[in-house]
Every structure is written in structure tokens, then in C-alpha cells.
C-alpha atoms as a PDB file:
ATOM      1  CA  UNK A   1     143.090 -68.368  13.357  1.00  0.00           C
ATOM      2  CA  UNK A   2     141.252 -68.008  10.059  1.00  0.00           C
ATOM      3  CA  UNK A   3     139.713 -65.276   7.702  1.00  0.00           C
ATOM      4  CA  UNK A   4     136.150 -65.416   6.439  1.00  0.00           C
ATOM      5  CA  UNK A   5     134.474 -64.389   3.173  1.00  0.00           C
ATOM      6  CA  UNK A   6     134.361 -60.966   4.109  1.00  0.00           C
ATOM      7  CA  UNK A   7     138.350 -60.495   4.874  1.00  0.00           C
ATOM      8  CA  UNK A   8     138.120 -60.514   8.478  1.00  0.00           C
ATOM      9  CA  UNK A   9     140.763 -62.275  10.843  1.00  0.00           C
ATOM     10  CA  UNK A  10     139.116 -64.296  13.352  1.00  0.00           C
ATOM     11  CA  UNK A  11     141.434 -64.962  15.822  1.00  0.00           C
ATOM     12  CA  UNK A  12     140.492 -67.576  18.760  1.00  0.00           C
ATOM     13  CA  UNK A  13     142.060 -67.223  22.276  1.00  0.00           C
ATOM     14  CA  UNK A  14     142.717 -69.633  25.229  1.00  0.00           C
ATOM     15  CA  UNK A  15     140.627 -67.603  27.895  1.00  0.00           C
ATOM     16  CA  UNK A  16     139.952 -64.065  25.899  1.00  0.00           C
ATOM     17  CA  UNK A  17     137.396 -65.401  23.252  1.00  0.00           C
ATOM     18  CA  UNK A  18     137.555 -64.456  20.067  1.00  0.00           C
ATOM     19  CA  UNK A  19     138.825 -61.475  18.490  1.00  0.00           C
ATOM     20  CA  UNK A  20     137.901 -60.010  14.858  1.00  0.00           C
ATOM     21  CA  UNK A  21     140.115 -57.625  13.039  1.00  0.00           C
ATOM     22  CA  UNK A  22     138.521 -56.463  10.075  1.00  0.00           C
ATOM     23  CA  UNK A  23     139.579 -55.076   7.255  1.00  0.00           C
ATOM     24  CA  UNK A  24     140.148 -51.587   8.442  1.00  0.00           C
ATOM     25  CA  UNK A  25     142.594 -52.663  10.438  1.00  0.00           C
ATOM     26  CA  UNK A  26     140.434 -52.144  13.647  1.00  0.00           C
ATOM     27  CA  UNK A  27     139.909 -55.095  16.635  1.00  0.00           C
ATOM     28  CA  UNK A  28     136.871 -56.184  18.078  1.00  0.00           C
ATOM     29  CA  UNK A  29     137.335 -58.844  21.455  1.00  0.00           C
ATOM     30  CA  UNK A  30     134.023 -60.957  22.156  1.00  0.00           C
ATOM     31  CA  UNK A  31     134.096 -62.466  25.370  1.00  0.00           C
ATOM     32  CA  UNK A  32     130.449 -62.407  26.817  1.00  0.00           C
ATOM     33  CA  UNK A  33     128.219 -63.073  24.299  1.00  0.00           C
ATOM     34  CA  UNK A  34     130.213 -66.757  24.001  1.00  0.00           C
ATOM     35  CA  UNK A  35     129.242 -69.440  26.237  1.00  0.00           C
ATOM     36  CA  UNK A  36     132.761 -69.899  27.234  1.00  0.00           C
ATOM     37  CA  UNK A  37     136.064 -68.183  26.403  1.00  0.00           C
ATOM     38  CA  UNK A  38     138.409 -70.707  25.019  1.00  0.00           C
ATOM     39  CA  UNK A  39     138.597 -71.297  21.217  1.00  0.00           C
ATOM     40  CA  UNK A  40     139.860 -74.321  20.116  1.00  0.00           C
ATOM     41  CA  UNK A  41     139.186 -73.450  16.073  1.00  0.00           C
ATOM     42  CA  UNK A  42     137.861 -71.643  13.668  1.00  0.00           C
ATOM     43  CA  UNK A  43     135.872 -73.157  10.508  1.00  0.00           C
ATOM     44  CA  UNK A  44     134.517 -70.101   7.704  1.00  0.00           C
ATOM     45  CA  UNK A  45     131.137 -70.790   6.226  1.00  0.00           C
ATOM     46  CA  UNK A  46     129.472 -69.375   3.821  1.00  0.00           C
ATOM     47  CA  UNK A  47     126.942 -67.570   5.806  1.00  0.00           C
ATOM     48  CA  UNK A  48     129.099 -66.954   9.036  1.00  0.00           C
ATOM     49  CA  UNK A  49     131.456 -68.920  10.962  1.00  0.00           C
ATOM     50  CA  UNK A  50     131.693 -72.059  13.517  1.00  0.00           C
ATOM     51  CA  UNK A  51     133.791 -72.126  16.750  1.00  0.00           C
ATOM     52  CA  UNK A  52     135.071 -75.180  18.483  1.00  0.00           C
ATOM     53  CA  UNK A  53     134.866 -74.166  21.934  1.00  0.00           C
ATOM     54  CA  UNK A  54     136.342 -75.806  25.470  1.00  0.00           C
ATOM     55  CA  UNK A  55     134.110 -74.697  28.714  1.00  0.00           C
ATOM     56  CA  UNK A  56     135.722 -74.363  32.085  1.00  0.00           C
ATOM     57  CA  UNK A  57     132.645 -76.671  33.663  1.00  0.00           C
ATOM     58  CA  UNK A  58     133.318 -79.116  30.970  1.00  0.00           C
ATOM     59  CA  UNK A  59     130.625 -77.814  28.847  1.00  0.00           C
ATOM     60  CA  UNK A  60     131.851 -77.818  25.322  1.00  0.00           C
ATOM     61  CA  UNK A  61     129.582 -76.026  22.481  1.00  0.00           C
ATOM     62  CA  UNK A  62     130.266 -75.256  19.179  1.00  0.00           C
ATOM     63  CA  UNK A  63     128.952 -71.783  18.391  1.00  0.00           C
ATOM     64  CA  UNK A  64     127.555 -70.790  15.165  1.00  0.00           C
ATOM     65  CA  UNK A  65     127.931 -66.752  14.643  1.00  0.00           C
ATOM     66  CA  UNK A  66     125.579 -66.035  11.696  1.00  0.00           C
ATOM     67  CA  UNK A  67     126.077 -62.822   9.294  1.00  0.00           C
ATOM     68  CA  UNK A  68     122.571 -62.567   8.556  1.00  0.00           C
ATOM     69  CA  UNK A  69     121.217 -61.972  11.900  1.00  0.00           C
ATOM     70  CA  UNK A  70     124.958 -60.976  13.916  1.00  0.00           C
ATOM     71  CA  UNK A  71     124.154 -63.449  16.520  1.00  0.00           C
ATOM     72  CA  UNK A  72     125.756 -66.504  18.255  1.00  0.00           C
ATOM     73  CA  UNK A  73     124.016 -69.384  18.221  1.00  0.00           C
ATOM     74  CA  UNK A  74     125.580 -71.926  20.466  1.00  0.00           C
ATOM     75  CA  UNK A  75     124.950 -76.176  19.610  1.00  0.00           C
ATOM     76  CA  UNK A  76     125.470 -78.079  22.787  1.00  0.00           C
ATOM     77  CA  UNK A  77     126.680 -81.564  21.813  1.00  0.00           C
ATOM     78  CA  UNK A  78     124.980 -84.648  23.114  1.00  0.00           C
ATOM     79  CA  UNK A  79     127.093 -85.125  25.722  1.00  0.00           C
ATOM     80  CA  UNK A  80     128.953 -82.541  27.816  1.00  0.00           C
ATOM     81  CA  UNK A  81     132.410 -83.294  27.608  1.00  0.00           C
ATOM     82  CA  UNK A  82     132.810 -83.295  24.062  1.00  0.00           C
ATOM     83  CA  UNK A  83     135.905 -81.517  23.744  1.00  0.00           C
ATOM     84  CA  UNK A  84     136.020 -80.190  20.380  1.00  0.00           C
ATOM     85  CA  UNK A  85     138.984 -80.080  18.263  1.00  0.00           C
ATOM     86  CA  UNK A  86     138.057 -79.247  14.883  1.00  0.00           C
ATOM     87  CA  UNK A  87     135.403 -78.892  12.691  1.00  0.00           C
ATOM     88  CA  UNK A  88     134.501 -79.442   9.367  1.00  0.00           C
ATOM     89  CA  UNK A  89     131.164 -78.932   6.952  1.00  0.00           C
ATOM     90  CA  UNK A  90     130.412 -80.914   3.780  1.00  0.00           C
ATOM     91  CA  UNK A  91     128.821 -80.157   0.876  1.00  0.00           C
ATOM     92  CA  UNK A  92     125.254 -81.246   2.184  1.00  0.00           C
ATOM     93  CA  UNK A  93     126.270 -78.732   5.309  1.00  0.00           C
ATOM     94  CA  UNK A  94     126.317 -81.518   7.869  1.00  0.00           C
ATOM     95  CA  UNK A  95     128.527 -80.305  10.636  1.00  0.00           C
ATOM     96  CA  UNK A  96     131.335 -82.491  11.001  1.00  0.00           C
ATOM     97  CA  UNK A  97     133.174 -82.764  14.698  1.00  0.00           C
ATOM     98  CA  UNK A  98     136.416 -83.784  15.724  1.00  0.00           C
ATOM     99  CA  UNK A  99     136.308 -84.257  19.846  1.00  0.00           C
ATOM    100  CA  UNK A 100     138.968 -84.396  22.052  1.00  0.00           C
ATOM    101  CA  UNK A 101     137.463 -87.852  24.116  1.00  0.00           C
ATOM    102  CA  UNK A 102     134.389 -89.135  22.442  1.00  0.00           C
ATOM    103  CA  UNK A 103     135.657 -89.858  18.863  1.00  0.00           C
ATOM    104  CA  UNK A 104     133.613 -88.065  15.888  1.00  0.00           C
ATOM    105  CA  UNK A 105     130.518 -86.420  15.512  1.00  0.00           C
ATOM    106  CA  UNK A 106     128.167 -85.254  12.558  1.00  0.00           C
ATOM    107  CA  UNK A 107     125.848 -82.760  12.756  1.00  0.00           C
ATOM    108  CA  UNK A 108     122.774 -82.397  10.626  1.00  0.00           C
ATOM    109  CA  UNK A 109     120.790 -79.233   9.545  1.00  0.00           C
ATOM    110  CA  UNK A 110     117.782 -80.482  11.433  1.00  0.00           C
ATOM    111  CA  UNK A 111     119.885 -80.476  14.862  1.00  0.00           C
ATOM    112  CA  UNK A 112     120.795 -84.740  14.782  1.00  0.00           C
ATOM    113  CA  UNK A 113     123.845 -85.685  16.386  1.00  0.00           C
ATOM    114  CA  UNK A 114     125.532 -88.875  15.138  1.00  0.00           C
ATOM    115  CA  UNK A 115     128.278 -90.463  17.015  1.00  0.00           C
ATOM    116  CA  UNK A 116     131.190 -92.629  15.221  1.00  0.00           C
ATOM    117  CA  UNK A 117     133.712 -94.143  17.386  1.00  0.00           C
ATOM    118  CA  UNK A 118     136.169 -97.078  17.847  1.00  0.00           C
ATOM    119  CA  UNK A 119     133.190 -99.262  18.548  1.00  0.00           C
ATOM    120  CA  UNK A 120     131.089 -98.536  16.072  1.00  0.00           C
ATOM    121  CA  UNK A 121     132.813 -97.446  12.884  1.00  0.00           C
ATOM    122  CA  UNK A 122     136.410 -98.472  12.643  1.00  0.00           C
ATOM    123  CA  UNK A 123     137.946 -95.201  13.470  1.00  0.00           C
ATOM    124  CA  UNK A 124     140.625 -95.789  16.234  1.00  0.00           C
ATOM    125  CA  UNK A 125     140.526 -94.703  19.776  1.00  0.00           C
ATOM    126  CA  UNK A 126     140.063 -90.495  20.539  1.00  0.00           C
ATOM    127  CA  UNK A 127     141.130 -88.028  19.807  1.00  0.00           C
ATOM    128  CA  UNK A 128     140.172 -86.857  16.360  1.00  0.00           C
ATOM    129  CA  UNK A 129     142.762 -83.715  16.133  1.00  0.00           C
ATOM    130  CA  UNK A 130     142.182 -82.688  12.373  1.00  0.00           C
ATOM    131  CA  UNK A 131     139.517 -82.893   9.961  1.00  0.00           C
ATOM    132  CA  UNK A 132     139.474 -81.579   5.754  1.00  0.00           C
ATOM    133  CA  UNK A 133     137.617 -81.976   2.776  1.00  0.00           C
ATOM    134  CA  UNK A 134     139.207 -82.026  -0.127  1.00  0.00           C
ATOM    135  CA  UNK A 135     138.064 -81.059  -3.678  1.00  0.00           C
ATOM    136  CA  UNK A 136     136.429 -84.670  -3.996  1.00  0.00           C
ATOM    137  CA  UNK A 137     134.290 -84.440  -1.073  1.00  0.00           C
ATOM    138  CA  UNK A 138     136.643 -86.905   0.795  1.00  0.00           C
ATOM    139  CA  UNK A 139     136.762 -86.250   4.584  1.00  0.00           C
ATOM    140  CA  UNK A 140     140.404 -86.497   5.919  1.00  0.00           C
ATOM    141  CA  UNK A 141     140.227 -86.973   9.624  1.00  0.00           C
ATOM    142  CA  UNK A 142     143.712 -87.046  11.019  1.00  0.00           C
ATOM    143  CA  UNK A 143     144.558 -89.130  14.901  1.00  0.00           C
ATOM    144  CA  UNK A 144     147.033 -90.251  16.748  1.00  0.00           C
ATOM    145  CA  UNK A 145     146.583 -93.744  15.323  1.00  0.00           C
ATOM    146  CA  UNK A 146     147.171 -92.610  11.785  1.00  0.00           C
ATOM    147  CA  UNK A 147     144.970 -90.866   8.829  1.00  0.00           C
ATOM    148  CA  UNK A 148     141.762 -91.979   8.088  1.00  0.00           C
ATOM    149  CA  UNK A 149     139.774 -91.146   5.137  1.00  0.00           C
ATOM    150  CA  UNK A 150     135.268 -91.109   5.761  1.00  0.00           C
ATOM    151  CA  UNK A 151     133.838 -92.017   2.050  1.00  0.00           C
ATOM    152  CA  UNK A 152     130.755 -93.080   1.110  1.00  0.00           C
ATOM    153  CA  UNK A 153     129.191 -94.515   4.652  1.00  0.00           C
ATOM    154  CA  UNK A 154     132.800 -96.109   5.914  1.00  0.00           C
ATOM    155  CA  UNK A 155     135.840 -95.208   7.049  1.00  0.00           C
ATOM    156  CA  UNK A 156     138.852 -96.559   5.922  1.00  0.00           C
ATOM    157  CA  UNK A 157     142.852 -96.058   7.250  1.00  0.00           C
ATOM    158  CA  UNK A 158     144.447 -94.243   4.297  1.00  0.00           C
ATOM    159  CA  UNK A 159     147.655 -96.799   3.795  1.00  0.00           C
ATOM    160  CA  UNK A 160     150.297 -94.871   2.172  1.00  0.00           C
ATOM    161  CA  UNK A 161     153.476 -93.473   3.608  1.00  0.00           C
ATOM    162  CA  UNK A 162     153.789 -91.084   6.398  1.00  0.00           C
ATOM    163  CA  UNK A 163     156.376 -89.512   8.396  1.00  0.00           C
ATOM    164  CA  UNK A 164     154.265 -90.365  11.424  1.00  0.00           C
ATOM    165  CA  UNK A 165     151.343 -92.129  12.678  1.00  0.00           C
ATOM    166  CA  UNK A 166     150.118 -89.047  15.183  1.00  0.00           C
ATOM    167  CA  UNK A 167     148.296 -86.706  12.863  1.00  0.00           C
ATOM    168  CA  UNK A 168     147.999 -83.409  14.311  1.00  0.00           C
ATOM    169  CA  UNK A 169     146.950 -81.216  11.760  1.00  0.00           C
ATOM    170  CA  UNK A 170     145.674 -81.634   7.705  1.00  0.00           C
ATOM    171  CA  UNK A 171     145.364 -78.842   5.163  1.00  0.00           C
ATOM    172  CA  UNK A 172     144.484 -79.492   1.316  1.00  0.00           C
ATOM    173  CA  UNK A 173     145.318 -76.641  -1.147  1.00  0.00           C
ATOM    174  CA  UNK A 174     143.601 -76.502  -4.946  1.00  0.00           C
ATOM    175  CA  UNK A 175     145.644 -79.043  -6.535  1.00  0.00           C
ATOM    176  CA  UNK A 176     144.520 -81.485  -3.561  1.00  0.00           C
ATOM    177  CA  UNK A 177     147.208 -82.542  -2.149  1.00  0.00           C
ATOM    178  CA  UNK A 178     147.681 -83.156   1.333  1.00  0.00           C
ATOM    179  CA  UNK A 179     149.936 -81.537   3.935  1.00  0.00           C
ATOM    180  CA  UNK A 180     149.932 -84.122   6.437  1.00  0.00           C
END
């Protein structure tokens, strides 16, 4: 569940799609023009909004719906079975996803899918459940093997206290602290 720029709720479903209430107070339900009907999440952007989305056939897009021309636009992964989680942009609007099974992923604008994994970048095994920003362009990517922090072109294991090592969820309000 989110709400955009405009004041919309977008509300994701496990098997209904998405619904939009705007800010009338009236529902809209979008189920066919989606390539599948589960939502995982929802990510705002500035010119629309991203959905992590889980296909019944294992097919797992993440759909872009644009305000500018109203349509979906639906990025299939580089594998199938990428499971999204959540999602994430930064401030050079590189797509950033968490998956479910194959570790992280970064999207460019030019359509390049990078993989980073426990092989080749020091993040621990899947999933990747949570991802933030906060206001220093820091990527927080929470797991079940602890909190990891992406700067610069590493990723490091943040080392301070926390009540647990599964990380299921990470929001950062304007003072930048972290709800863990």
C-alpha cells in the first residue's frame, strides 16, 4: 500500500491486482491490463509508479505505470523466477530490486540488468525482503542474515545493534533514522 504524488492510494492485492482510490474517494480495480495479479509492493516515482509483481507461471515483472502516457509498461527480469520483493530507485533512477531467490538486482534507464549476489558481492544468501534510501543516498537493504548497507560500489553489513538479524521491513523518515 502506498500513495503517489497525486494523493492516490494504491493498494496492491494477492490475486485482485491493484486498486487506486483517488482522491474523490472513488475505487478503480486493474486486473487485466497487468501481466499478473499479485502485488508484492508498491514504490511512487516521480512520473508514475513501479509494482513488484509475483506471476502464477513463475513469471515475475515489475510493471512501470507511467502518468504521462496512462500505460503499463511491464520489465521482465533476466531471469524468470525473480520473485520480487521490493523495490527501490536512486537518485540516478536506476531501478533497484529486492528478489525473493536470486539476491539483488539494479536496473538501468537504458534497460541493463545487473545481478549482485552471495557470490559476487558480499551480500548474504536470498532473500532481499526490504530495500530504502535514505537522505544520504545510502541504500539500506534489509535480509534474513542481517542489514546491509550498498555505498559507493560495495556492500558492507551495517554492525550496530539490532533486535534481530531477520530484517523484514526498513522505513527512514526526514530526520533519517531507521525503523528497522
Amino acid at each position: 500500500m502506498s500513495i503517489d504524488k497525486n494523493g492516490n492510494l494504491l493498494v496492491g492485492s494477492w490475486g485482485q491486482g491493484l486498486f487506486i482510490r483517488n482522491p474523490a474517494g472513488i475505487w478503480r480495480q486493474y486486473i487485466s491490463k497487468l501481466p499478473t495479479n499479485v502485488i508484492k509492493n508498491i514504490l511512487p516515482a516521480e512520473n508514475g509508479f513501479y509494482l513488484a509483481q509475483w506471476g502464477h507461471d513463475y513469471r515475475d515483472p515489475v510493471t512501470f505505470y507511467g502518468y504521462a502516457d496512462t500505460l503499463f509498461h511491464v520489465y521482465w527480469g533476466p531471469i524468470e523466477t525473480m520473485r520480487p520483493n521490493d523495490l527501490a530507485i536512486d537518485g540516478n533512477g536506476v531501478l533497484w530490486v529486492g528478489t525473493n531467490a536470486a539476491g539483488l538486482y539494479s536496473r538501468s534507464s537504458d534497460g541493463l540488468w545487473l545481478n549482485y549476489n552471495e557470490t559476487n558481492s558480499g551480500l548474504p544468501t536470498s532473500p532481499i525482503n526490504a530495500l530504502e534510501y535514505d537522505v544520504n543516498e545510502r541504500l539500506w537493504i534489509g535480509t534474513l542474515n542481517g542489514l546491509y548497507y550498498h555505498e559507493g560500489n560495495s556492500f558492507k553489513r551495517f554492525s550496530g545493534t539490532l533486535l534481530s538479524g531477520t530484517i523484514l521491513s526498513i522505513q527512514i523518515d526526514r530526520a533519517n533514522n531507521k525503523w528497522i
